[in-house]
C-alpha atoms as a PDB file:
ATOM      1  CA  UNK A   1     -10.439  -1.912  11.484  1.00  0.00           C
ATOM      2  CA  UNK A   2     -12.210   0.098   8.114  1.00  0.00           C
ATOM      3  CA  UNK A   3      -9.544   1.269   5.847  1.00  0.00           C
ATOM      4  CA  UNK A   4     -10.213   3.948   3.356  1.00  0.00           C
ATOM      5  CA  UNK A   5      -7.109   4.967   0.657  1.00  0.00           C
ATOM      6  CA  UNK A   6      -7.332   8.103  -1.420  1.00  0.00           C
ATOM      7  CA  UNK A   7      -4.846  10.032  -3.653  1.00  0.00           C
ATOM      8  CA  UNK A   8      -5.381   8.356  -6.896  1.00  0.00           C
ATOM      9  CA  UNK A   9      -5.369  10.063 -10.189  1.00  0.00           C
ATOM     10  CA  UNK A  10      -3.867  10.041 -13.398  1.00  0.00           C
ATOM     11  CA  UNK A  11      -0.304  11.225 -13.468  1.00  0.00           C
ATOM     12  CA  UNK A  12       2.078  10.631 -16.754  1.00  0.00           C
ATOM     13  CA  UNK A  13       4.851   8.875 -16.806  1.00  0.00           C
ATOM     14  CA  UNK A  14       7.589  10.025 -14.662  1.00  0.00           C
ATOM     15  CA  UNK A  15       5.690  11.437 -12.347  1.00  0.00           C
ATOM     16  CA  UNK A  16       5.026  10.815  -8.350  1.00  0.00           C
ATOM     17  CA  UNK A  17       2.026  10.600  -6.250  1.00  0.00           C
ATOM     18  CA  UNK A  18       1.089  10.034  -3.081  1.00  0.00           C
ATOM     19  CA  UNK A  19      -1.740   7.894  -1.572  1.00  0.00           C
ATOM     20  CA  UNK A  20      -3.212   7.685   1.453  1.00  0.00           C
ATOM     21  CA  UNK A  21      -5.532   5.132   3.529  1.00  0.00           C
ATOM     22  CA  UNK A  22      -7.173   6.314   6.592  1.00  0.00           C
ATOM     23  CA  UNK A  23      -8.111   3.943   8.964  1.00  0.00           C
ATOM     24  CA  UNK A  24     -11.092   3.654  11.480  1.00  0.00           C
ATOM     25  CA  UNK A  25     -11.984   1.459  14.328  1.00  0.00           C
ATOM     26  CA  UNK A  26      -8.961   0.654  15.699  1.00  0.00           C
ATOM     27  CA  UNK A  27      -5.309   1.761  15.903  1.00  0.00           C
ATOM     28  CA  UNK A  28      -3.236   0.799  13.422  1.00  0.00           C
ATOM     29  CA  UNK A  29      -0.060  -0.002  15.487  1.00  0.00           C
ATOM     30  CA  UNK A  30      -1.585  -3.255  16.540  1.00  0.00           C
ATOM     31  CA  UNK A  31      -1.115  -4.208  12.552  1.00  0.00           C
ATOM     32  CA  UNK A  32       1.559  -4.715   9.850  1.00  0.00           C
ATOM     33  CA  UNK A  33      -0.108  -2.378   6.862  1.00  0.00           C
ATOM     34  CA  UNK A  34       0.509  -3.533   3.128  1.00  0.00           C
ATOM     35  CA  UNK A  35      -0.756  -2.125  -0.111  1.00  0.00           C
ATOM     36  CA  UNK A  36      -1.792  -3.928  -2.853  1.00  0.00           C
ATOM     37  CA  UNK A  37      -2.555  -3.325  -6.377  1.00  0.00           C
ATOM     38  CA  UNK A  38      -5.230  -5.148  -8.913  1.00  0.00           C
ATOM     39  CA  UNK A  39      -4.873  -4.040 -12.763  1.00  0.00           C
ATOM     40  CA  UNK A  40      -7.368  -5.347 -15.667  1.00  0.00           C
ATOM     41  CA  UNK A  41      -7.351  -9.066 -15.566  1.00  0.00           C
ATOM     42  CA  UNK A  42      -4.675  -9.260 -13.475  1.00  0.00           C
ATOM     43  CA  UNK A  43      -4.328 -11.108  -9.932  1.00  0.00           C
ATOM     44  CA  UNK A  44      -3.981  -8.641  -6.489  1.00  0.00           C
ATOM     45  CA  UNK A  45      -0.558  -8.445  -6.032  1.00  0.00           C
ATOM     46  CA  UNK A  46       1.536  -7.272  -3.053  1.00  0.00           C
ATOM     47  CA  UNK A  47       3.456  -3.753  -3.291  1.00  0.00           C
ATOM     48  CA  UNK A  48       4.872  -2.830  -0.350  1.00  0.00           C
ATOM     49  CA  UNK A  49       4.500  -3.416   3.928  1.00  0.00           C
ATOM     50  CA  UNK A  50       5.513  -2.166   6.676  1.00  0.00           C
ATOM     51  CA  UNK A  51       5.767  -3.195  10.117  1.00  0.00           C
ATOM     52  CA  UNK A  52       3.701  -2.140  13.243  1.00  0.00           C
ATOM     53  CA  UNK A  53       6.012   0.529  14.295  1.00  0.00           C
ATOM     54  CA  UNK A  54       7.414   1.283  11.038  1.00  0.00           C
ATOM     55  CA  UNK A  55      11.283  -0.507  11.549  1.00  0.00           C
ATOM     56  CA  UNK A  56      10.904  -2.564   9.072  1.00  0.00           C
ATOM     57  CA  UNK A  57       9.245  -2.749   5.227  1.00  0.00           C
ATOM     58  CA  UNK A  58       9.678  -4.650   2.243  1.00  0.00           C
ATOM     59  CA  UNK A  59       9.034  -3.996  -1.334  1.00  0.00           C
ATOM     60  CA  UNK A  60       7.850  -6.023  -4.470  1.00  0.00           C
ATOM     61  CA  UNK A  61      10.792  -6.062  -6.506  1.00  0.00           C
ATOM     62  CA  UNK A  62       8.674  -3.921  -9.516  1.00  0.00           C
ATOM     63  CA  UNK A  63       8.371  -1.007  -7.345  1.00  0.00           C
ATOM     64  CA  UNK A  64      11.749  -1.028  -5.336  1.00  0.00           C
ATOM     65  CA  UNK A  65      13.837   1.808  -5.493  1.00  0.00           C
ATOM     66  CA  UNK A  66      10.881   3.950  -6.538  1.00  0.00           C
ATOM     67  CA  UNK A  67       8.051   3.318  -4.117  1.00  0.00           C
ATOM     68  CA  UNK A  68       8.384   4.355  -0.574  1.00  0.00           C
ATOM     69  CA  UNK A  69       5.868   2.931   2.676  1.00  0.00           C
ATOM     70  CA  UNK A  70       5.240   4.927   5.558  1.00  0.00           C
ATOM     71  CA  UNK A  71       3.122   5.205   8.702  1.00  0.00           C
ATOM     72  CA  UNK A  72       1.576   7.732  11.196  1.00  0.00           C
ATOM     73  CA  UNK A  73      -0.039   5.622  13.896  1.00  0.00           C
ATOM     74  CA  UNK A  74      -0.824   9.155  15.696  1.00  0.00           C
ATOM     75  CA  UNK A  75      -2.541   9.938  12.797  1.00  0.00           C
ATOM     76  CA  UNK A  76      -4.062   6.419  12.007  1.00  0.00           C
ATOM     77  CA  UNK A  77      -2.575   6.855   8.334  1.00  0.00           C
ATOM     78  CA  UNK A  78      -0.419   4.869   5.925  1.00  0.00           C
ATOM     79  CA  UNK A  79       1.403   5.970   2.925  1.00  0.00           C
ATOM     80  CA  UNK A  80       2.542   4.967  -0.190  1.00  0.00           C
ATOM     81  CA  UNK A  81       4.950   7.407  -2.154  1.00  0.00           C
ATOM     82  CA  UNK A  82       5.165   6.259  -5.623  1.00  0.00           C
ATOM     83  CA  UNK A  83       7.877   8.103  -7.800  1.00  0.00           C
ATOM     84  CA  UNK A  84       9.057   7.546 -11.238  1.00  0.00           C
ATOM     85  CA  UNK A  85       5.942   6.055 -12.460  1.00  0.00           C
ATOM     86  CA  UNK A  86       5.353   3.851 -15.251  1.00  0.00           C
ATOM     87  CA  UNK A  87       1.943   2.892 -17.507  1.00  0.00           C
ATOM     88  CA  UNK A  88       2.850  -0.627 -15.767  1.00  0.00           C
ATOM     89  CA  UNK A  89       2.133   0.784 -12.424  1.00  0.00           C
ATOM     90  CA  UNK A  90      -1.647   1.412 -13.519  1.00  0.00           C
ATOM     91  CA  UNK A  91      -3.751  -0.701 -11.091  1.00  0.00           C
ATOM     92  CA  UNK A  92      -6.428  -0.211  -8.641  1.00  0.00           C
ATOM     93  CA  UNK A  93      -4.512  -0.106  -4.988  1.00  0.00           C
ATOM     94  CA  UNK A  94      -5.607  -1.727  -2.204  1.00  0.00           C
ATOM     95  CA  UNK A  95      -4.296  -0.844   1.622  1.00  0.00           C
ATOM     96  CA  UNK A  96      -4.525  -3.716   4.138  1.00  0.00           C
ATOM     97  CA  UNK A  97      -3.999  -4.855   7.560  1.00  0.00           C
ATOM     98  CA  UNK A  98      -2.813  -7.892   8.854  1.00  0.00           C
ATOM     99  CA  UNK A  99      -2.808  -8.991  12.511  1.00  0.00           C
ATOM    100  CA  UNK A 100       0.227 -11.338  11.816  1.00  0.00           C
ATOM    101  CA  UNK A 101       3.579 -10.431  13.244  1.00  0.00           C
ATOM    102  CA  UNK A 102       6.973 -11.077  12.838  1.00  0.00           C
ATOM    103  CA  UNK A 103      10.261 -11.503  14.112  1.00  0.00           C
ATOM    104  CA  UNK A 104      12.070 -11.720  11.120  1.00  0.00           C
ATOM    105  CA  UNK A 105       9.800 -11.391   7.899  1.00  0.00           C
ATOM    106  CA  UNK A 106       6.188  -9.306   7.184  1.00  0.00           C
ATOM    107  CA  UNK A 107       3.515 -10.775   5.128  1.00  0.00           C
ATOM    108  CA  UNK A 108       3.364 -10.468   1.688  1.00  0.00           C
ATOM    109  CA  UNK A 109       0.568 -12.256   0.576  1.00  0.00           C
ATOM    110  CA  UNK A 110      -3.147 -11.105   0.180  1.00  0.00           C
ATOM    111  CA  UNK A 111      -4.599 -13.920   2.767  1.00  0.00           C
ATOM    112  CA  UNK A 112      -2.692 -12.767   5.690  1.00  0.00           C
ATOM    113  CA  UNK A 113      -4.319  -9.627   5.591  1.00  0.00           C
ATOM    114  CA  UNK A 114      -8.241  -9.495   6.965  1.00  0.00           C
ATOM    115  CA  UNK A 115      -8.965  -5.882   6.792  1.00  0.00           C
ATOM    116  CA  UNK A 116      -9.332  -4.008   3.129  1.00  0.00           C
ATOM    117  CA  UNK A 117      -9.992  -0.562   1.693  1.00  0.00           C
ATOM    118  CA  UNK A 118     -12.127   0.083  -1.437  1.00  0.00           C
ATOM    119  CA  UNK A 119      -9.213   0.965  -3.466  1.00  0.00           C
ATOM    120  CA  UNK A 120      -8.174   4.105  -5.243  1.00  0.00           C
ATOM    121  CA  UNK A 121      -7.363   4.080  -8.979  1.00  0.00           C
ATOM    122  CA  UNK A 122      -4.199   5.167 -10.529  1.00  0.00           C
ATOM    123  CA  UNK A 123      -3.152   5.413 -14.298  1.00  0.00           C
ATOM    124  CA  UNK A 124      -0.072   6.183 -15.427  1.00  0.00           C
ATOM    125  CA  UNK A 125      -0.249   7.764 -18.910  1.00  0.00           C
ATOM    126  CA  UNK A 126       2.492   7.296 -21.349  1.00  0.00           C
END
């Protein structure tokens, strides 16, 4: 599956945005999507997933409470509704998909998930 996220920008502090990563390929419902996010010198680090039909997510505990995961698997399209941003939130972010399922948990970790978009940037100005 080719992933593709948009809807960075620079937004100040406070402030909400949306992105978006369109996927190709494949459908998505055969995957549990995550986002990621990369700052300067920093490690990739998990944001948010959510599972193949969308009953279940889970949340880094930095962006709980303010970050919200969706999916359209009509639409082939995952979300990521970030409100109440902070400068900390600046990164590069990354949407995924990983083929591993399950019962009781979702991945969390960058090497469960094979497919990557090219990332969209977002700064949070203070």
């Amino acid at each position: 599956v080719q992933l593709q996220a948009c809807g960075g920008g620079v937004v100040q502090a406070g402030g909400s945005l949306r992105l978006s990563c369109a996927a190709s390929g494949r459908t998505i419902s055969t995957y549990t999507m995550g986002w990621f996010r990369q700052a300067p010198g920093k490690e990739r680090e998990f944001v948010a997933g959510i599972s193949r039909y969308g009953g279940s997510s889970n949340y880094d505990d930095l962006v709980k409470g303010r970050f919200i995961i969706s999916r359209d698997n009509a639409k082939n399209t995952v979300y990521l509704q970030m409100n109440s941003l902070k400068p900390d939130d600046t990164a590069v972010y990354y949407c995924a998909a990983s083929p591993k399922v399950g019962s009781s948990w979702l991945p969390d970790s960058p090497a469960d998930f094979g497919s990557w978009g090219q990332g969209t940037q977002l700064t949070v100005s203070s």
